[in-house]
N, C-alpha and C. Protein backbone atom coordinates (compact mmCIF):
# COMPACT_ATOMS: atom_id res chain seq x y z
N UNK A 1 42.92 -15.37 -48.63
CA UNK A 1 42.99 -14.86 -47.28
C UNK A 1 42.12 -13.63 -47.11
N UNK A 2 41.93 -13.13 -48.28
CA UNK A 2 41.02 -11.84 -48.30
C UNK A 2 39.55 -12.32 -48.07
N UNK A 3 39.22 -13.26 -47.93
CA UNK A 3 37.81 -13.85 -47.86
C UNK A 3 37.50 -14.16 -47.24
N UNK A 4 39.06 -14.98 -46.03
CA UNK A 4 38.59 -15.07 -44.46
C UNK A 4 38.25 -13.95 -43.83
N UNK A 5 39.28 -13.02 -44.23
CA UNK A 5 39.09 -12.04 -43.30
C UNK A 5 38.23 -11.42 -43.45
N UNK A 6 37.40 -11.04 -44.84
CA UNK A 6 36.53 -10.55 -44.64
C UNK A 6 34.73 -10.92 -43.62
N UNK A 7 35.02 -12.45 -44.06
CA UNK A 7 34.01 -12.93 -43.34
C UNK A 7 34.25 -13.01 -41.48
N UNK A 8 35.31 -13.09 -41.42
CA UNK A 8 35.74 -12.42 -39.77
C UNK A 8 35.24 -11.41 -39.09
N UNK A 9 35.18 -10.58 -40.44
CA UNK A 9 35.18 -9.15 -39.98
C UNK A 9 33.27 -8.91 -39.88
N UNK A 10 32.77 -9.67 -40.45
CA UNK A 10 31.35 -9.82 -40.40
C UNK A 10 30.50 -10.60 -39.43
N UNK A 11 31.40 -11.77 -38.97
CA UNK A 11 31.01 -12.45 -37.71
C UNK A 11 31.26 -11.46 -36.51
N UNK A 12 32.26 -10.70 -36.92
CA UNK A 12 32.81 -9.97 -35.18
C UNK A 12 31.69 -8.82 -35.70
N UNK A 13 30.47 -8.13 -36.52
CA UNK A 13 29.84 -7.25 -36.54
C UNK A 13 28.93 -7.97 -35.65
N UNK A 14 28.43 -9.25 -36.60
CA UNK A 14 27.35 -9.69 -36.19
C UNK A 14 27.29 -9.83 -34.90
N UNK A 15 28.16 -10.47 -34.11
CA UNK A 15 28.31 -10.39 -32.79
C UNK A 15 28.26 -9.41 -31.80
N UNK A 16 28.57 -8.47 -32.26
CA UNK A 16 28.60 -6.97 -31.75
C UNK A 16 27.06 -6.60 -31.35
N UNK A 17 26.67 -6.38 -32.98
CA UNK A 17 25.45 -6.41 -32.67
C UNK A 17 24.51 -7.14 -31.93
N UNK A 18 24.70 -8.39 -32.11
CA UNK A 18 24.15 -9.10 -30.92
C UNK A 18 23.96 -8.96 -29.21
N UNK A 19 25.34 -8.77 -29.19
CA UNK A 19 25.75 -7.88 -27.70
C UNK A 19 25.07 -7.28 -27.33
N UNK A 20 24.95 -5.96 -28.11
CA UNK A 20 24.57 -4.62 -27.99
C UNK A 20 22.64 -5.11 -28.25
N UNK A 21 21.69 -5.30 -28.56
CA UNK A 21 20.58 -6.26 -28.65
C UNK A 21 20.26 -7.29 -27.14
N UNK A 22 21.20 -7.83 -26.69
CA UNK A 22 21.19 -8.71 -25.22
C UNK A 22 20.91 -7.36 -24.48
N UNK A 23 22.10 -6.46 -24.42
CA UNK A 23 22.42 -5.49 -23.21
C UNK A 23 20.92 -4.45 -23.42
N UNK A 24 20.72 -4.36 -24.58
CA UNK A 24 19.52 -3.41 -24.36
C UNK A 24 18.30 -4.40 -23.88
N UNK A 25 18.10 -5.25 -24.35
CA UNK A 25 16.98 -6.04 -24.09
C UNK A 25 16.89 -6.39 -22.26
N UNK A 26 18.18 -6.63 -21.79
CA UNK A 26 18.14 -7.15 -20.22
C UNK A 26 17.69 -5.11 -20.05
N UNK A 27 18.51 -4.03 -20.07
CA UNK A 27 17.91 -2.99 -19.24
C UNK A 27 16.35 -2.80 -19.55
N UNK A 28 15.68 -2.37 -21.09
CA UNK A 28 14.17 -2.62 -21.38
C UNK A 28 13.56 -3.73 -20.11
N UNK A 29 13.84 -5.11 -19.53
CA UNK A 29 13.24 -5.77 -18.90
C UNK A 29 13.59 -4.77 -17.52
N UNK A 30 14.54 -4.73 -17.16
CA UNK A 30 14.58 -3.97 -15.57
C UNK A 30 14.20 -2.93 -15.69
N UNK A 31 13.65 -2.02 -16.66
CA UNK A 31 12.63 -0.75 -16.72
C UNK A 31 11.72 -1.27 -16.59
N UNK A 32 10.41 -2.10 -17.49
CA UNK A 32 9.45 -2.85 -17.23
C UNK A 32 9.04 -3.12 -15.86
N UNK A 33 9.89 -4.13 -15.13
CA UNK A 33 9.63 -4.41 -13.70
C UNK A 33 9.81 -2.94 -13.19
N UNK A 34 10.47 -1.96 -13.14
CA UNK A 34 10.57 -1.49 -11.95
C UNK A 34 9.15 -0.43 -12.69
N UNK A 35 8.50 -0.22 -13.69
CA UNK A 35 7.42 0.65 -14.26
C UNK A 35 6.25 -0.55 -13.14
N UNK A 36 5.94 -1.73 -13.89
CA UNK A 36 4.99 -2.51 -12.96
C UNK A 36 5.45 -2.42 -11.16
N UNK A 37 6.31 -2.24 -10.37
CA UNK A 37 6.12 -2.01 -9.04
C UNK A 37 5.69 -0.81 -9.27
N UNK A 38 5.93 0.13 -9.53
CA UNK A 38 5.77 1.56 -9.32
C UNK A 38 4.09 1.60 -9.57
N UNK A 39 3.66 0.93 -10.53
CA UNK A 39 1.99 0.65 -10.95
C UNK A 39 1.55 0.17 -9.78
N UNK A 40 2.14 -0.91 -9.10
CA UNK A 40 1.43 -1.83 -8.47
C UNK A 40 1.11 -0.70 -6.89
N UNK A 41 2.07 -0.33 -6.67
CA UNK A 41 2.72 0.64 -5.40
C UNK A 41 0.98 1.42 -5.18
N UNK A 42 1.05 2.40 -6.64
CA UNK A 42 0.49 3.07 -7.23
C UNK A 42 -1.13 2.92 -7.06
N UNK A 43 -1.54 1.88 -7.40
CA UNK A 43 -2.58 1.41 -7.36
C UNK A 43 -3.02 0.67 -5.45
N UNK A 44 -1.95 0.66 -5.11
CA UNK A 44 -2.26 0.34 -4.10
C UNK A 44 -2.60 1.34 -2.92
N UNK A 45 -2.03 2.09 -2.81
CA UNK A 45 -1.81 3.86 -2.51
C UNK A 45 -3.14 4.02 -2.43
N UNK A 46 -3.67 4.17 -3.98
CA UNK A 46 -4.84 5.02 -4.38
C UNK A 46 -6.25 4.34 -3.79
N UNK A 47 -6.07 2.55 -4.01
CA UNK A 47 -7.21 2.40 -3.64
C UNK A 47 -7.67 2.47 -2.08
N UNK A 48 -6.21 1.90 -1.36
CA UNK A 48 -6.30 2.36 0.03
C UNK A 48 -6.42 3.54 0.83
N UNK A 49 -6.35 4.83 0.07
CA UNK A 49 -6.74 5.89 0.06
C UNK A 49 -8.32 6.33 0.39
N UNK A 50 -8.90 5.77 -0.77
CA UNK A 50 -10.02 5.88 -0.97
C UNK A 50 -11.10 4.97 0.20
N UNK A 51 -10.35 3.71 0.28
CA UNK A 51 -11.05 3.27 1.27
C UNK A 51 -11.13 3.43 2.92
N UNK A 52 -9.48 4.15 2.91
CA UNK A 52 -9.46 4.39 4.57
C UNK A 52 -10.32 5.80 4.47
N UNK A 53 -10.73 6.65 3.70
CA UNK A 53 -11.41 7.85 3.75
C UNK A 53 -12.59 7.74 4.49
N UNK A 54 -13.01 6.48 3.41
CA UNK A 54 -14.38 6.06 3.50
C UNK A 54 -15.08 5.55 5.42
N UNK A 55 -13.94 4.96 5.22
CA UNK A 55 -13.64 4.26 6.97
C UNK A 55 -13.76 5.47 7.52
N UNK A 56 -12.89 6.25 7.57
CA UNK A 56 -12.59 7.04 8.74
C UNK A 56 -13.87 8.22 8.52
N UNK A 57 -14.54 8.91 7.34
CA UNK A 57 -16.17 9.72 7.54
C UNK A 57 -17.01 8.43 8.43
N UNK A 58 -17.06 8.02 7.65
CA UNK A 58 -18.04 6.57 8.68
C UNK A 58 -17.93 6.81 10.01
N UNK A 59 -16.61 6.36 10.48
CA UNK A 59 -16.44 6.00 12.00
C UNK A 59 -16.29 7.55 12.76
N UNK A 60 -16.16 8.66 12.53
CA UNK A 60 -16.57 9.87 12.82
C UNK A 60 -18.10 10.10 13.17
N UNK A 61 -19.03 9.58 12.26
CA UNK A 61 -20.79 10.04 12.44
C UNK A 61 -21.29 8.81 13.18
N UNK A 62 -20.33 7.80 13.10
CA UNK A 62 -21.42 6.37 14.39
C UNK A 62 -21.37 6.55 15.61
N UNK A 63 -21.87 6.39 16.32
CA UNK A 63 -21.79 6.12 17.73
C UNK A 63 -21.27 4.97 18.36
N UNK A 64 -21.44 3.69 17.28
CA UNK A 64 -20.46 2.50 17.81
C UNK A 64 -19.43 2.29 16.98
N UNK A 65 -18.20 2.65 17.11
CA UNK A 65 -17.17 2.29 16.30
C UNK A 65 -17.08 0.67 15.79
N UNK A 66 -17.46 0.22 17.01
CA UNK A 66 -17.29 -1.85 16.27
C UNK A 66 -17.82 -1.81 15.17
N UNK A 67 -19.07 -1.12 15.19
CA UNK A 67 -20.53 -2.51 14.38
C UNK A 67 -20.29 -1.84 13.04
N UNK A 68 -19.25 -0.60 13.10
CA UNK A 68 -18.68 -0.04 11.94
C UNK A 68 -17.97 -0.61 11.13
N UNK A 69 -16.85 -1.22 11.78
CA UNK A 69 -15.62 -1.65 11.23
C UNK A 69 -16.34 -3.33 11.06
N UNK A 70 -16.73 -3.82 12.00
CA UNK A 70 -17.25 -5.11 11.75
C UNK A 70 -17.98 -5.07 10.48
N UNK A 71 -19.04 -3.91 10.13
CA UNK A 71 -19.67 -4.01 9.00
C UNK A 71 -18.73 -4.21 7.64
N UNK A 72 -17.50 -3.34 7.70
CA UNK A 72 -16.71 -3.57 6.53
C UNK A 72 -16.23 -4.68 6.26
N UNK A 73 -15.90 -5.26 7.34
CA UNK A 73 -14.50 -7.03 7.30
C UNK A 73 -14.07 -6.51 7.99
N UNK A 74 -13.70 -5.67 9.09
CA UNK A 74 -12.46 -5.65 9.80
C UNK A 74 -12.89 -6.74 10.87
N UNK A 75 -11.09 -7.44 11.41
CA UNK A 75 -10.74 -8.40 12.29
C UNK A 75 -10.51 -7.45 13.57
N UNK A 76 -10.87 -8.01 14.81
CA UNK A 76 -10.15 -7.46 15.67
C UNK A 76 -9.07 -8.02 16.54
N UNK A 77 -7.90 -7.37 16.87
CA UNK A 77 -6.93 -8.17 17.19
C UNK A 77 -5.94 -7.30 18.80
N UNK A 78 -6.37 -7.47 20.05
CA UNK A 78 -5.43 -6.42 20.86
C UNK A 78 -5.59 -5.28 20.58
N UNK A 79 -7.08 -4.83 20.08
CA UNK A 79 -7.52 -3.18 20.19
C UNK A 79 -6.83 -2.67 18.89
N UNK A 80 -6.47 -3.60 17.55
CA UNK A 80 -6.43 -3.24 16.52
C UNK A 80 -6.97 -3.61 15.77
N UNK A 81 -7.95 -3.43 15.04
CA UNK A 81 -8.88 -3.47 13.67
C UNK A 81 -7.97 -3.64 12.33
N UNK A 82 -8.07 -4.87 11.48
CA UNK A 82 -6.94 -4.71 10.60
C UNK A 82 -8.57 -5.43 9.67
N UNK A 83 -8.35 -5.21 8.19
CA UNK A 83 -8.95 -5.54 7.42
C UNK A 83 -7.71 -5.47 5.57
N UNK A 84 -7.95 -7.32 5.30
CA UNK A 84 -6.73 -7.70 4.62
C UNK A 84 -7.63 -7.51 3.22
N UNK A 85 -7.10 -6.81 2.02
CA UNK A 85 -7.55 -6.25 0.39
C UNK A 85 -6.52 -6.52 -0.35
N UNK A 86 -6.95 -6.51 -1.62
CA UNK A 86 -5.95 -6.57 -2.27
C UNK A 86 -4.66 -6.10 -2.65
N UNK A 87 -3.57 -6.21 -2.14
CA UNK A 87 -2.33 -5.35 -2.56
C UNK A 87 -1.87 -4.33 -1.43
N UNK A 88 -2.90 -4.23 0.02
CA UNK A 88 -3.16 -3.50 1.18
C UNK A 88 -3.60 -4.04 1.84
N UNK A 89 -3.14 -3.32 3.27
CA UNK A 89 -4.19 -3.58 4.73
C UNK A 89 -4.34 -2.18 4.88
N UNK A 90 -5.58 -2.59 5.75
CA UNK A 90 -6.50 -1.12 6.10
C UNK A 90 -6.38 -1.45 8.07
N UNK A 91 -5.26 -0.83 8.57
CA UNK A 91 -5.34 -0.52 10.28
C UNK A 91 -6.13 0.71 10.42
N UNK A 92 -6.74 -0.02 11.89
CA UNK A 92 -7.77 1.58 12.50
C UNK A 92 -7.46 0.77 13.80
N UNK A 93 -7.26 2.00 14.29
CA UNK A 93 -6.70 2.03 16.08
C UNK A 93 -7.53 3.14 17.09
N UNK A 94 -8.26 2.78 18.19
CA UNK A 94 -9.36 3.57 17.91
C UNK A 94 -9.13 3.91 19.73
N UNK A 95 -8.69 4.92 19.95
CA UNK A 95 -8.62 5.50 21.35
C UNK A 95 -9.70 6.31 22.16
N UNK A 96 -10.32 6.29 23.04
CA UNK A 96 -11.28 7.43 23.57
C UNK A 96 -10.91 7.64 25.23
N UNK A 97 -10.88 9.16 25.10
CA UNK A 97 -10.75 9.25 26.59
C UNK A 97 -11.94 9.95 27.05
N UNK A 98 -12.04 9.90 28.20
CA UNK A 98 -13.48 10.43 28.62
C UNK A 98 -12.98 11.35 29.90
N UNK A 99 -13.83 12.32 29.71
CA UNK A 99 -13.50 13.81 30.24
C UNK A 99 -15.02 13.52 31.50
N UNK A 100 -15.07 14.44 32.29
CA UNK A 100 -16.27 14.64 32.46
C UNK A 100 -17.09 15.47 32.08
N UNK A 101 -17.00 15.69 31.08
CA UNK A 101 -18.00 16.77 29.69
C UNK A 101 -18.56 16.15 28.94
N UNK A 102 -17.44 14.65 28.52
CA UNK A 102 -18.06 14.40 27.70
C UNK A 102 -16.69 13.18 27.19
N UNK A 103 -16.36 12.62 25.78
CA UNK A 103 -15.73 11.53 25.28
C UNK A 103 -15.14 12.15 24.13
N UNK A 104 -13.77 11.93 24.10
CA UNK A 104 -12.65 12.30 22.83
C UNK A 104 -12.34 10.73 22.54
N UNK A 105 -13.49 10.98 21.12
CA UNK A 105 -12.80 9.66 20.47
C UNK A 105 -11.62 9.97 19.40
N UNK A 106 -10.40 9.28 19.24
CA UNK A 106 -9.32 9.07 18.27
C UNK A 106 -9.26 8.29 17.47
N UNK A 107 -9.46 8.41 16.02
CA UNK A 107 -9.24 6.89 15.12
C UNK A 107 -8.21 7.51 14.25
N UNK A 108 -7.24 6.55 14.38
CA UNK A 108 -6.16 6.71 12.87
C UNK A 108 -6.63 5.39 12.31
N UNK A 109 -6.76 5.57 10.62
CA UNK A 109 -7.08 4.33 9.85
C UNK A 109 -5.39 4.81 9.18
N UNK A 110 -5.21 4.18 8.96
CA UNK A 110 -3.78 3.48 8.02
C UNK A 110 -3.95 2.39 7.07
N UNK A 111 -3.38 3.12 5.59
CA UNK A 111 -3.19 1.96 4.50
C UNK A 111 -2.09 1.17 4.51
N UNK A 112 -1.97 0.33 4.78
CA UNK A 112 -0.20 -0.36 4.57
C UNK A 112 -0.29 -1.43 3.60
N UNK A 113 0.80 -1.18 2.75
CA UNK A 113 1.35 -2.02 1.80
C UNK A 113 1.92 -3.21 1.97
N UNK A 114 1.73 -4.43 1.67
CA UNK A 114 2.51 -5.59 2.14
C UNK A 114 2.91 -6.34 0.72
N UNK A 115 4.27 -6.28 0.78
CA UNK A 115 4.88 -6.91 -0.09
C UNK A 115 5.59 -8.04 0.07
N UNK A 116 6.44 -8.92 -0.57
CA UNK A 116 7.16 -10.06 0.02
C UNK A 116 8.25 -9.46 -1.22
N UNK A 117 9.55 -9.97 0.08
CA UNK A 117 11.25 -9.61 -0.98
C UNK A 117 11.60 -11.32 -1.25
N UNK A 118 12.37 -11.15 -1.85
CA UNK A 118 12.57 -12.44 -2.36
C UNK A 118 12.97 -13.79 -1.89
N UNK A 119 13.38 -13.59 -0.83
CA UNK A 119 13.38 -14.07 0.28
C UNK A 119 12.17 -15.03 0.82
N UNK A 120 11.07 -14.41 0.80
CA UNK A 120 9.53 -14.67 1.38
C UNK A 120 8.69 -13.89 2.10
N UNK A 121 9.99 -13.12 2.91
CA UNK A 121 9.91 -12.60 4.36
C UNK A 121 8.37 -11.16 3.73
N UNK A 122 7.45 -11.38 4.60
CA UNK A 122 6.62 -10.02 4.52
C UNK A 122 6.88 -9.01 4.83
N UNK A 123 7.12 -7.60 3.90
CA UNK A 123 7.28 -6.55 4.50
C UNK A 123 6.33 -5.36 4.09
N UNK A 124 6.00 -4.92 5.42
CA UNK A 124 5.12 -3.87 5.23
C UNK A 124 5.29 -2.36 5.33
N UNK A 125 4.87 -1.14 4.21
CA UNK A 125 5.17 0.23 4.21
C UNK A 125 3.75 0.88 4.72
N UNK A 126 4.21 1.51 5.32
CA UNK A 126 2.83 2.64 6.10
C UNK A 126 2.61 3.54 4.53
N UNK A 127 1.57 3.26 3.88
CA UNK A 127 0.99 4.44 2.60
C UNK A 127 0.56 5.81 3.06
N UNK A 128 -0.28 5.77 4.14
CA UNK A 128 -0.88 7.02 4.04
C UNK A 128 -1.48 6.52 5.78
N UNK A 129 -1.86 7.50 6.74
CA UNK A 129 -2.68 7.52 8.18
C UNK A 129 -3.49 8.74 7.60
N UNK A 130 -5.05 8.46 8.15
CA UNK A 130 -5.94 9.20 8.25
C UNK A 130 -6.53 9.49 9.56
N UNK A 131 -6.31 11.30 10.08
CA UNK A 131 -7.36 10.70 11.41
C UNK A 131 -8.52 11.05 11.65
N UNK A 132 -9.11 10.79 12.35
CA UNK A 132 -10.58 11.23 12.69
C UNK A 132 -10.76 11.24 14.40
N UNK A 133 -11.25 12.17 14.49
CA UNK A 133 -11.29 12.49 15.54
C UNK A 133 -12.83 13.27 16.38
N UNK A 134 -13.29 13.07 17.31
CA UNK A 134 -14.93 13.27 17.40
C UNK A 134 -14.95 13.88 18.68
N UNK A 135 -15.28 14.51 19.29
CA UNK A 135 -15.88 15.20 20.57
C UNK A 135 -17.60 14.74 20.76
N UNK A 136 -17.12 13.73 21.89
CA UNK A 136 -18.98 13.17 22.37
C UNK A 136 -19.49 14.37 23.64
N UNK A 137 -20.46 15.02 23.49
CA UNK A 137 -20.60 15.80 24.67
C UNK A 137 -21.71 14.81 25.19
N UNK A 138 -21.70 15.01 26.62
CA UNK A 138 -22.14 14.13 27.95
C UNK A 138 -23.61 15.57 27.77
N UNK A 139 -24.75 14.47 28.73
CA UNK A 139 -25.59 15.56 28.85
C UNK A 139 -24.97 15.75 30.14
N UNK A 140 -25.30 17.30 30.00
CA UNK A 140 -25.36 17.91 31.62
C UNK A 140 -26.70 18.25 32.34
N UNK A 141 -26.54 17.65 33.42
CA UNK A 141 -27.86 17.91 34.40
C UNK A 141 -27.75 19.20 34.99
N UNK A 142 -28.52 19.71 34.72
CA UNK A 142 -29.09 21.00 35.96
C UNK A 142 -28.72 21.42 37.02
């Protein structure tokens, strides 16, 4: 009887340990995933960063905002400019009012994140708005 029990007593280790091996192994995987969103987030942020910058010096020194945004890929859609990248969209919304002096143009470019939950459903986070903003002076006549 001393031989069952001892080997009892070695199955219920082994098992233990086993346990304890599952339970760490499932949290290690839900660190992993949530390290890769945080990368992915991350990377998405940065490059859309860089590119709405780029957008928005640009569309500050042109005189035609379209042939700007058209030059990059942007779509136009109801007076919104959206251009679809990897892991991001790049919105530019482009307002001007005109004074009689002269033209206040407004551009916000926006990075937004589009992700899908598990579900399917698309959901999108605003990353970052950039604005730019321009004063056109009118000539004045004499």
């Amino acid at each position: 009887m001393k031989e069952g029990s001892r080997a009892n007593a070695l199955l219920v280790e082994l098992l233990l340990v086993i346990f304890f091996f599952m339970i760490s192994a499932a949290i290690l995987v839900q660190v992993f995933a949530d390290a890769k969103l945080k990368s992915r987030t991350a990377h998405a942020t940065n490059a859309s960063m860089l590119e709405a910058q780029n957008v928005a010096e640009d569309l500050y020194v042109t005189d035609s905002p379209a042939a700007v945004l058209n030059g990059y890929g942007f779509n136009e859609k109801d007076g919104v400019w959206t251009l679809e990248k990897d892991g991001y969209l790049l919105r530019v919304t482009i307002l001007e009012e005109e004074t009689d002096s002269g033209i206040l143009r407004k551009c916000d470019v926006s990075g937004v994140e589009v992700t899908h939950d598990q579900s399917g459903a698309e959901k999108e986070s605003t990353l970052l708005t950039i604005p730019s903003t321009r004063y056109i002076q009118k000539e004045v006549s004499p």
